[in-house]
N, C-alpha and C. Protein backbone atom coordinates (compact mmCIF):
# COMPACT_ATOMS: atom_id res chain seq x y z
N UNK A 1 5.86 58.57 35.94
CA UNK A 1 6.16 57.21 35.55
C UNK A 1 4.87 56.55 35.05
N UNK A 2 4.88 55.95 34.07
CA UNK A 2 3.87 54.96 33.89
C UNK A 2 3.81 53.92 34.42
N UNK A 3 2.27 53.50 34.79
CA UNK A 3 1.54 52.25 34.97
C UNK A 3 2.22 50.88 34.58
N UNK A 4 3.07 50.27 34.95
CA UNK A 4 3.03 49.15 34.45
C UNK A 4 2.05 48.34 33.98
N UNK A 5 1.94 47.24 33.19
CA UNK A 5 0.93 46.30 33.10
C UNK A 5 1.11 44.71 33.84
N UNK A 6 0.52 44.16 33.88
CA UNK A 6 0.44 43.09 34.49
C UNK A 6 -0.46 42.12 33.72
N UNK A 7 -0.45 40.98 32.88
CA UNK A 7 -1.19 40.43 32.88
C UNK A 7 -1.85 39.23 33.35
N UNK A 8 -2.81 39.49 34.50
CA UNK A 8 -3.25 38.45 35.39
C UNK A 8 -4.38 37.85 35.53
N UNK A 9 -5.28 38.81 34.19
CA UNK A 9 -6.81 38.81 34.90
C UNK A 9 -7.16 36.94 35.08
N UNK A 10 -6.65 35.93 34.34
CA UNK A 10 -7.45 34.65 34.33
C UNK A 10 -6.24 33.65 35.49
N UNK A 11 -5.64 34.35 36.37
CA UNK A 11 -4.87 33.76 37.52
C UNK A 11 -5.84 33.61 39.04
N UNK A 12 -5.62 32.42 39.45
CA UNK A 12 -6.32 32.67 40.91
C UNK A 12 -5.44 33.88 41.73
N UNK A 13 -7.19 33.81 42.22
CA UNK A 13 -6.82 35.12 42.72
C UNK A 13 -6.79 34.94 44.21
N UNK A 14 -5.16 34.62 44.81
CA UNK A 14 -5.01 34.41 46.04
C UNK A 14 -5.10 35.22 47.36
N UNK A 15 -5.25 36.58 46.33
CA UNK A 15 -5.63 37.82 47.44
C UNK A 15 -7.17 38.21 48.16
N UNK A 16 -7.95 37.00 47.23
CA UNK A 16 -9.32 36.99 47.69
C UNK A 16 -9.52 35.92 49.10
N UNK A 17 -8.21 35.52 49.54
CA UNK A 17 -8.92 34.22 50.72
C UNK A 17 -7.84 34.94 51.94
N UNK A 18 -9.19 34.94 52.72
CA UNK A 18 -8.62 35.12 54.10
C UNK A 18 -7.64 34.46 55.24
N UNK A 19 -6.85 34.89 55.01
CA UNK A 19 -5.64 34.04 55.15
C UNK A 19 -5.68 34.36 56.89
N UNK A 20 -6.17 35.01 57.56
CA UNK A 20 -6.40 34.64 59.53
C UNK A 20 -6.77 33.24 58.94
N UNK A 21 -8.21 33.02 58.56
CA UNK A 21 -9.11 32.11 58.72
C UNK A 21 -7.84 30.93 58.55
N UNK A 22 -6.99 30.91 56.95
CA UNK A 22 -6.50 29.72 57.46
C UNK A 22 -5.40 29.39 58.05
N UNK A 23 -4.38 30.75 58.85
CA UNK A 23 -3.91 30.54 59.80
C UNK A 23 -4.42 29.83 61.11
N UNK A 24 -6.19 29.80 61.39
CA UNK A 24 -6.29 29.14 62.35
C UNK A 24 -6.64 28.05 62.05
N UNK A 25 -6.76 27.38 61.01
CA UNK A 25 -6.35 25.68 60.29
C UNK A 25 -5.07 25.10 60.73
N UNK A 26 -4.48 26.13 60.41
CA UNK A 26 -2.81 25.74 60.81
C UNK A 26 -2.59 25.70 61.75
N UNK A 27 -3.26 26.45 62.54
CA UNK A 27 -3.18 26.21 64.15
C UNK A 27 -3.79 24.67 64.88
N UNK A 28 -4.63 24.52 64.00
CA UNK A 28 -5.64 23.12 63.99
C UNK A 28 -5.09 22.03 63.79
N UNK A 29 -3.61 22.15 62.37
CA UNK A 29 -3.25 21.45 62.02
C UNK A 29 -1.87 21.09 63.49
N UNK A 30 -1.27 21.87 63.89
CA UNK A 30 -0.56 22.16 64.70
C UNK A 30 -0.82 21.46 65.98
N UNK A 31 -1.98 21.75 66.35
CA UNK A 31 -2.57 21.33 67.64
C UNK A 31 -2.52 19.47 67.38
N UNK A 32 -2.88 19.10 66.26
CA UNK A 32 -2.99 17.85 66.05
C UNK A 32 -1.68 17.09 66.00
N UNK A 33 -0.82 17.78 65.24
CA UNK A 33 0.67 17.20 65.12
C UNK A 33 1.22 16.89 66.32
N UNK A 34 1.17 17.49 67.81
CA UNK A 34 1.51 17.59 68.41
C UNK A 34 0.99 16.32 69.30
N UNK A 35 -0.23 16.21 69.19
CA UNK A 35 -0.89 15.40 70.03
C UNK A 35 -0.88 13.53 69.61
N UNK A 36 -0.58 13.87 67.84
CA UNK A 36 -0.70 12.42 67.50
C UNK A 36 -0.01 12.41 66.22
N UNK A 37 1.12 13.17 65.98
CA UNK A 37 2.05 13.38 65.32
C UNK A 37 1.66 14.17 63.71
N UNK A 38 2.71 14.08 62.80
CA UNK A 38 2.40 15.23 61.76
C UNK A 38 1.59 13.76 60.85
N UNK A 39 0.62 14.51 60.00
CA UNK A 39 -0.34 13.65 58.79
C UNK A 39 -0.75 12.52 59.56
N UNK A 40 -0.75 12.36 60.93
CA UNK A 40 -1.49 11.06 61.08
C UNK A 40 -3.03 11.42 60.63
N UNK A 41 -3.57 12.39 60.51
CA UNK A 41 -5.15 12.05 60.07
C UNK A 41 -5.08 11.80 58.59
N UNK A 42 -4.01 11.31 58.07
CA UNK A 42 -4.31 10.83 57.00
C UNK A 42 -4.67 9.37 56.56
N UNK A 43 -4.40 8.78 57.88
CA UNK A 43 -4.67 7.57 58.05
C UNK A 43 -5.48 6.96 58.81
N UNK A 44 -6.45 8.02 59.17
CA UNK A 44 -7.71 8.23 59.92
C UNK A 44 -9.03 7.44 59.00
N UNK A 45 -9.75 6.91 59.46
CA UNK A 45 -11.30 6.54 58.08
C UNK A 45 -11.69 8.02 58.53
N UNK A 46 -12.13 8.62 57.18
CA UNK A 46 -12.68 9.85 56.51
C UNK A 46 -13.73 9.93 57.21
N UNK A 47 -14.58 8.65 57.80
CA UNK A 47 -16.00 9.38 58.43
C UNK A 47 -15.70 9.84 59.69
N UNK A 48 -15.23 9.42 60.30
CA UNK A 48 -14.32 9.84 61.37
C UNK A 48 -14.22 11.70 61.37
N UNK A 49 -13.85 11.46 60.58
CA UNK A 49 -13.90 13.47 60.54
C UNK A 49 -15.28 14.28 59.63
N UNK A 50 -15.97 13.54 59.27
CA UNK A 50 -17.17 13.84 58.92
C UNK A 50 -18.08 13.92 60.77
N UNK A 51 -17.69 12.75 61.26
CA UNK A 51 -18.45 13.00 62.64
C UNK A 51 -17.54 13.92 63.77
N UNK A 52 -16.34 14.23 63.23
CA UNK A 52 -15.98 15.36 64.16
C UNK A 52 -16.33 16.49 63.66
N UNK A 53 -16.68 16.96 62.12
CA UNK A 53 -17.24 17.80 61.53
C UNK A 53 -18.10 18.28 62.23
N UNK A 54 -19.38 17.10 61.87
CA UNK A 54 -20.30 17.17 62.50
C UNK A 54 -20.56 17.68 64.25
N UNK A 55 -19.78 17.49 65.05
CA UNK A 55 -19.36 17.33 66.70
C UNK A 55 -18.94 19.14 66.36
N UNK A 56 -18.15 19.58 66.20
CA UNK A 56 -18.21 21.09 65.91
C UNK A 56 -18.81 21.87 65.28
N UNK A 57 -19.41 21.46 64.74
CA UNK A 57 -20.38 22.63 63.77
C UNK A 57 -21.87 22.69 64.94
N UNK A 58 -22.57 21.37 65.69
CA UNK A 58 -23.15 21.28 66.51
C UNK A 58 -22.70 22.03 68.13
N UNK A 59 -21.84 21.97 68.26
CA UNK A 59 -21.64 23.06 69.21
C UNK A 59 -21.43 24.07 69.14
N UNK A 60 -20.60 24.62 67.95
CA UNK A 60 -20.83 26.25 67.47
C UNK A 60 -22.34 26.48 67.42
N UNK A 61 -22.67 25.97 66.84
CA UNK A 61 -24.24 25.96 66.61
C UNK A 61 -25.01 26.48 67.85
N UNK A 62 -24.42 25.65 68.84
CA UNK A 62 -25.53 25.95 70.49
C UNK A 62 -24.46 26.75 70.89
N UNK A 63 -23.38 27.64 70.57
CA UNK A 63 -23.29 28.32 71.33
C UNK A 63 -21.40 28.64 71.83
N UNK A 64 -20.89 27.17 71.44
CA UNK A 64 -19.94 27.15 72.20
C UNK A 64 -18.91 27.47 71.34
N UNK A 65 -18.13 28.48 71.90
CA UNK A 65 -16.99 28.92 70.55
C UNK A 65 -16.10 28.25 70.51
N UNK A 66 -15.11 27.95 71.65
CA UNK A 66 -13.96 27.03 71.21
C UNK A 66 -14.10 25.52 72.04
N UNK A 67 -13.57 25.03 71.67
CA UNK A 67 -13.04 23.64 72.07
C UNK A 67 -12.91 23.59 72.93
N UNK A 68 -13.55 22.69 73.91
CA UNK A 68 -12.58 22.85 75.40
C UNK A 68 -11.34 22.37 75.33
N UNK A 69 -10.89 20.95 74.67
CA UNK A 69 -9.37 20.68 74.97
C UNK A 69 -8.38 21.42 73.98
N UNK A 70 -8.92 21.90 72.96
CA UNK A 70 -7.68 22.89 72.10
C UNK A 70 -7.86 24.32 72.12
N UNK A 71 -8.70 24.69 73.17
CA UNK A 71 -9.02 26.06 72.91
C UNK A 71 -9.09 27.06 71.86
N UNK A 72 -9.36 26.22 71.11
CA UNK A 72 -9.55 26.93 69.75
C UNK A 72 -11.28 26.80 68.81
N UNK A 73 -11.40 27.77 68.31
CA UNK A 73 -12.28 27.49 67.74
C UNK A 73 -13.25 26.72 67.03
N UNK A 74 -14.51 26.25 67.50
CA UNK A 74 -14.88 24.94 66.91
C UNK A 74 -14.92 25.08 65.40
N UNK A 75 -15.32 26.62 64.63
CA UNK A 75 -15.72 26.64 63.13
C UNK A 75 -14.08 26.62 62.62
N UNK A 76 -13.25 26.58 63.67
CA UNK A 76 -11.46 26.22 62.31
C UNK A 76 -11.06 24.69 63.05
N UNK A 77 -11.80 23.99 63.69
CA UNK A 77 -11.93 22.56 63.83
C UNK A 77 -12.56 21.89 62.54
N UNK A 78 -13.94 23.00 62.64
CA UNK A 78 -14.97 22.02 61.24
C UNK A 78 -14.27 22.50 60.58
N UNK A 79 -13.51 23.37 59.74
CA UNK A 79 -13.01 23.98 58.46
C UNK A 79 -11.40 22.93 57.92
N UNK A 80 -11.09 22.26 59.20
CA UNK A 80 -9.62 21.88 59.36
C UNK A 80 -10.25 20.25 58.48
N UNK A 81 -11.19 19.82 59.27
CA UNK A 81 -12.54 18.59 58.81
C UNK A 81 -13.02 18.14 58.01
N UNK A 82 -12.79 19.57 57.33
CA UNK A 82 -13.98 19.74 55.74
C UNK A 82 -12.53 19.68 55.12
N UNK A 83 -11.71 20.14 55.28
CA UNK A 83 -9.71 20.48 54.57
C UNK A 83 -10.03 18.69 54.22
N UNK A 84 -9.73 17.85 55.33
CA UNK A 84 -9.27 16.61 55.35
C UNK A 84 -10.63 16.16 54.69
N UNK A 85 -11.90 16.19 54.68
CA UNK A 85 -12.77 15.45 53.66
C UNK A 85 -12.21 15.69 52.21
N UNK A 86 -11.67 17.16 52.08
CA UNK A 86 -11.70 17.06 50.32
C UNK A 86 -10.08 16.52 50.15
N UNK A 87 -9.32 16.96 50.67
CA UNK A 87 -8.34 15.77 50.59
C UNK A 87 -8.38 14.19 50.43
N UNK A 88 -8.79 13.84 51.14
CA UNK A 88 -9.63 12.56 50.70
C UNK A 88 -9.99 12.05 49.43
N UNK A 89 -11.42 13.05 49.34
CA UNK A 89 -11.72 13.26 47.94
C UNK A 89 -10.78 13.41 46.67
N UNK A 90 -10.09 14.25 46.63
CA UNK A 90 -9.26 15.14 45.65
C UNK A 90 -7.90 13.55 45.38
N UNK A 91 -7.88 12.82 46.68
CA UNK A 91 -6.85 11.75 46.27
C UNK A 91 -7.39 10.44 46.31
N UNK A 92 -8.78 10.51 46.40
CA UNK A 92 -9.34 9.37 45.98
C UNK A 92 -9.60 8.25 46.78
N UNK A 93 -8.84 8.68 47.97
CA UNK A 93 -8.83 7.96 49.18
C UNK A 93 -10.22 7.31 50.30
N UNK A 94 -10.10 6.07 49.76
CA UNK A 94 -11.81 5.52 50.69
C UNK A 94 -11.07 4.71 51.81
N UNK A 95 -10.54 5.60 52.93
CA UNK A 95 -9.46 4.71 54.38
C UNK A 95 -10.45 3.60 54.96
N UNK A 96 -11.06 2.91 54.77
CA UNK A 96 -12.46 2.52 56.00
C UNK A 96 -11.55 1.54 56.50
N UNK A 97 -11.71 1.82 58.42
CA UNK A 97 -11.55 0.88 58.64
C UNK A 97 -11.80 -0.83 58.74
């Protein structure tokens, strides 16, 4: 049989992103829904998660892998952080309280 062709080369290429990594976003996202319902950090001020950014990347940093109250990882806390900064961004959104 022959090769089919495909032409894809100038398509993102969704097979390049590690999709654990953002299963545990989703888990992040999950953990949050639960606690203070679905998209409420959308109505969060943005620095707000710049300093929780900040608050996890500083304890991964020294050492500490997950969260104590979500038991989850602090670097898919900051990654969930950095999600909601460019969201922000991407919609233009300046929340301040």
């Amino acid at each position: 049989m022959e090769e089919g062709r495909k032409f894809d080369e100038d398509k993102l290429r969704w097979d390049l992103l590690p999709i654990d990594c953002v299963e545990d976003v989703v888990k992040i996202l999950t953990f949050g829904a639960k606690k203070y319902g679905p998209n409420n950090w959308q109505g969060v001020d943005a620095d707000r998660y710049f300093a929780a950014l900040m608050r996890h990347l500083s304890a991964s940093r020294q050492g500490e892998l997950n969260d104590i109250e979500s038991g989850l990882s602090h670097l898919s806390h900051a990654l969930c952080n950095v999600v909601f900064l460019l969201w922000f961004e991407k919609h233009n959104i300046n929340n301040k309280e």
